[in-house]
N, C-alpha and C. Protein backbone atom coordinates (compact mmCIF):
# COMPACT_ATOMS: atom_id res chain seq x y z
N UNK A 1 0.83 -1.17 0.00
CA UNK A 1 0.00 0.00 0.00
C UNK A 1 0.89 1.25 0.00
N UNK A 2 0.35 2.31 -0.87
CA UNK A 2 1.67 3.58 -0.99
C UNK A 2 1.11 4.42 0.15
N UNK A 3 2.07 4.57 0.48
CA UNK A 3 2.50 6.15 1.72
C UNK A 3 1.02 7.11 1.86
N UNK A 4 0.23 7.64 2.45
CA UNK A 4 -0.07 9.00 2.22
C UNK A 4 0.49 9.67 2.65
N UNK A 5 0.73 10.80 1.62
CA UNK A 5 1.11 12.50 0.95
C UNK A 5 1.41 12.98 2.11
N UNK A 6 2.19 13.63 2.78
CA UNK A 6 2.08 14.32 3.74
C UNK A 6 2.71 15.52 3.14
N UNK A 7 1.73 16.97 2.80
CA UNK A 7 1.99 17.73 1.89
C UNK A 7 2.81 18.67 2.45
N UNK A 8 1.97 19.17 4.06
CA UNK A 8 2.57 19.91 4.89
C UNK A 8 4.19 19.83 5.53
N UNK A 9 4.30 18.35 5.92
CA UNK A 9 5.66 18.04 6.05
C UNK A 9 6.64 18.83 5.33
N UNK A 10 6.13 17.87 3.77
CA UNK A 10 7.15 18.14 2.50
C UNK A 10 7.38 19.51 2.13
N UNK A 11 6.68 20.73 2.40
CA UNK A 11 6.32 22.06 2.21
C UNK A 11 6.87 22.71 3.20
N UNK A 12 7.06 22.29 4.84
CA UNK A 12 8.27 22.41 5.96
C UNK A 12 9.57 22.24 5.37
N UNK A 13 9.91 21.25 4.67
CA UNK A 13 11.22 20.50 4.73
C UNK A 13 11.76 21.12 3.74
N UNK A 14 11.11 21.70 2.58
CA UNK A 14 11.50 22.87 1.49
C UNK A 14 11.98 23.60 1.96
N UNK A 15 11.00 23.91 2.95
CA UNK A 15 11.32 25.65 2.92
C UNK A 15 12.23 25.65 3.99
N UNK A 16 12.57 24.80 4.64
CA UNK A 16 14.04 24.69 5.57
C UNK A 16 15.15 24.75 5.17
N UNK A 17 15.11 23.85 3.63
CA UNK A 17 16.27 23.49 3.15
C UNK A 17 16.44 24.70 1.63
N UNK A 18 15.57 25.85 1.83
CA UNK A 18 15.75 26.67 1.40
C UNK A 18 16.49 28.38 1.97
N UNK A 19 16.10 27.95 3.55
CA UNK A 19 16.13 28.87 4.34
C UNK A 19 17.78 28.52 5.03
N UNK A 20 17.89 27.01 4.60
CA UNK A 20 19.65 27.03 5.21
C UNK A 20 20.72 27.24 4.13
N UNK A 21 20.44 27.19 3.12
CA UNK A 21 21.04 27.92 1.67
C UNK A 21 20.92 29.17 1.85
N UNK A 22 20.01 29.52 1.96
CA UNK A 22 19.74 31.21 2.15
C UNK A 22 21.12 31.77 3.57
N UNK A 23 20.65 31.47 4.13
CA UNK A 23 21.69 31.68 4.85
C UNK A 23 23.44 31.14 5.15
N UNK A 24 23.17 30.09 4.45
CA UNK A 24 24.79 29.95 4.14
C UNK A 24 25.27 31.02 2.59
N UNK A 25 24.76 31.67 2.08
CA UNK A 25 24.95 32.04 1.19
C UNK A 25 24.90 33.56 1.55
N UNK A 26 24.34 34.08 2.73
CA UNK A 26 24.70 35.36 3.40
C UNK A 26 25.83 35.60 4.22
N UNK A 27 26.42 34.01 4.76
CA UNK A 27 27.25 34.10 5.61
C UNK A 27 28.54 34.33 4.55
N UNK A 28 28.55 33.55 3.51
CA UNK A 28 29.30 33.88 2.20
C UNK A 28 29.65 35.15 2.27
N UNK A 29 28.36 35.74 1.94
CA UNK A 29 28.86 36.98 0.88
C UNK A 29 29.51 38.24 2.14
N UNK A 30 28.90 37.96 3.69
CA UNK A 30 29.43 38.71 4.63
C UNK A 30 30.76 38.25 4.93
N UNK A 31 31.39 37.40 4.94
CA UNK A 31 32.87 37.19 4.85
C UNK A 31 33.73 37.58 4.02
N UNK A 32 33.05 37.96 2.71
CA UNK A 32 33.64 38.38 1.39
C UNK A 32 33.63 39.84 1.54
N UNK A 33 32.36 40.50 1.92
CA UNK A 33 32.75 41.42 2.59
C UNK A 33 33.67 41.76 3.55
N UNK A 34 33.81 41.37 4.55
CA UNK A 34 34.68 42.10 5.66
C UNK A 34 36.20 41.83 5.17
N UNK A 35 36.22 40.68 4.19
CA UNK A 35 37.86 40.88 3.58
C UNK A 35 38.19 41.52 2.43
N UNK A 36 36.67 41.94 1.81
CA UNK A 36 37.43 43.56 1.37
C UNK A 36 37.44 44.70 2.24
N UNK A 37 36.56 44.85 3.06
CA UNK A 37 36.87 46.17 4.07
C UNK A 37 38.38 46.16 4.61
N UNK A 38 38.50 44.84 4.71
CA UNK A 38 39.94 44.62 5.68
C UNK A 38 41.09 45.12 4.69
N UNK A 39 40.94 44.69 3.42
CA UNK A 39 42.09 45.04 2.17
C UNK A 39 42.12 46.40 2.28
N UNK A 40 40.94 47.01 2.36
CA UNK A 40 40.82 48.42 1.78
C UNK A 40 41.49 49.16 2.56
N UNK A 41 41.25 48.87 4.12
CA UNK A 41 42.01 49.59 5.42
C UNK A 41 43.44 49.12 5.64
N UNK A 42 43.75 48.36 4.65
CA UNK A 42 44.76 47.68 4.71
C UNK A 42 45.50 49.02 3.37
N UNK A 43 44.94 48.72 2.54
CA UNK A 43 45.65 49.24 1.12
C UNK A 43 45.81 51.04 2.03
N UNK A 44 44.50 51.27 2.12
CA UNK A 44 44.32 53.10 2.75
C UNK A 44 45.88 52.96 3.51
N UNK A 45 46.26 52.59 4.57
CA UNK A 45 46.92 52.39 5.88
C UNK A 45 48.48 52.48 5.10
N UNK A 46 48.65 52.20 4.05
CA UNK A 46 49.62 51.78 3.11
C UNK A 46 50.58 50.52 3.22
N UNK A 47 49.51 49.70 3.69
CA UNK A 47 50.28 48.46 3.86
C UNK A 47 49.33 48.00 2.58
N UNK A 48 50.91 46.66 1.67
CA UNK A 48 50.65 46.23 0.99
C UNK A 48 50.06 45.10 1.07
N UNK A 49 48.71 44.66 0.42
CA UNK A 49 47.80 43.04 0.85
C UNK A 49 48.99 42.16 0.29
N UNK A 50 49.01 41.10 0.93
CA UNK A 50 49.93 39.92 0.97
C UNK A 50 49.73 39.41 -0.61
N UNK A 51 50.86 38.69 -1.42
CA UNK A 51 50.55 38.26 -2.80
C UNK A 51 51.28 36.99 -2.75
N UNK A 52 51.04 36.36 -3.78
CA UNK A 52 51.74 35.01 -3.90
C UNK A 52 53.27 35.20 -4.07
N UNK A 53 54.21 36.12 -4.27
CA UNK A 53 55.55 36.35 -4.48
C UNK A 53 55.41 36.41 -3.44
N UNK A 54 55.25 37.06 -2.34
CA UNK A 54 55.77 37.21 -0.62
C UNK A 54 55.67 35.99 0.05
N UNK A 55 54.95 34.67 -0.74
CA UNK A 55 54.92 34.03 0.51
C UNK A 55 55.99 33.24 0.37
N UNK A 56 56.11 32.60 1.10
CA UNK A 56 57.32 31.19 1.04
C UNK A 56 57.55 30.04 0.22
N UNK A 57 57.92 29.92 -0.36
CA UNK A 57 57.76 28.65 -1.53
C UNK A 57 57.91 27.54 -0.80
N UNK A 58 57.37 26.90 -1.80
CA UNK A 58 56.80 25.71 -1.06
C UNK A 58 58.52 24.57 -1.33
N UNK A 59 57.71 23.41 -0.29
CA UNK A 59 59.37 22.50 -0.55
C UNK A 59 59.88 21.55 -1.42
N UNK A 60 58.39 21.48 -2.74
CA UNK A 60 58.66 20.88 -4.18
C UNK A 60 59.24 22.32 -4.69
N UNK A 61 58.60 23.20 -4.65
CA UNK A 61 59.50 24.55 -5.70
C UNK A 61 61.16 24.46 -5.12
N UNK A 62 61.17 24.68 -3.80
CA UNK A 62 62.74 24.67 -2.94
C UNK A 62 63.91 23.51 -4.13
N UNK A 63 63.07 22.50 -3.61
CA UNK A 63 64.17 21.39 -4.58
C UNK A 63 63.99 21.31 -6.08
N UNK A 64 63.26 21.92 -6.58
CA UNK A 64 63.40 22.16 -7.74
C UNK A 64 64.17 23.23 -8.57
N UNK A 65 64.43 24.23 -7.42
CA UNK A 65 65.68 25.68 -7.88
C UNK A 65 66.90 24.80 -8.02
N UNK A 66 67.10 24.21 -6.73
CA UNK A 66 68.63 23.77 -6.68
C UNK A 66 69.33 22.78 -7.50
């Protein structure tokens, strides 16, 4: 015998799993924010934002110079 429908459930469980996207996707874009505010007060301040030449090479690049 098939299931009955439980419409209300299924119409909860949407809109939950719409409402936790929604909000992982604000938490996104507010992190993306505050690390450009941070660059910007960074760049203003005249410090330079960190780039891939400043950092440390890694220890396949190391043995591969020498």
């Amino acid at each position: 015998m098939a299931r009955k429908p439980n419409y209300r459930f299924e119409r909860f469980e949407r809109e939950k799993a719409k409402a936790a996207k929604k909000a992982a996707r604000a938490e996104a874009k507010a992190k993306k924010s505050e690390a450009r505010k941070a660059e910007k007060l960074a760049l203003e301040a005249g410090e330079a934002p960190p780039t891939d030449e400043d950092a440390a090479p890694l220890d396949d690049q190391a043995d591969q110079a020498e």
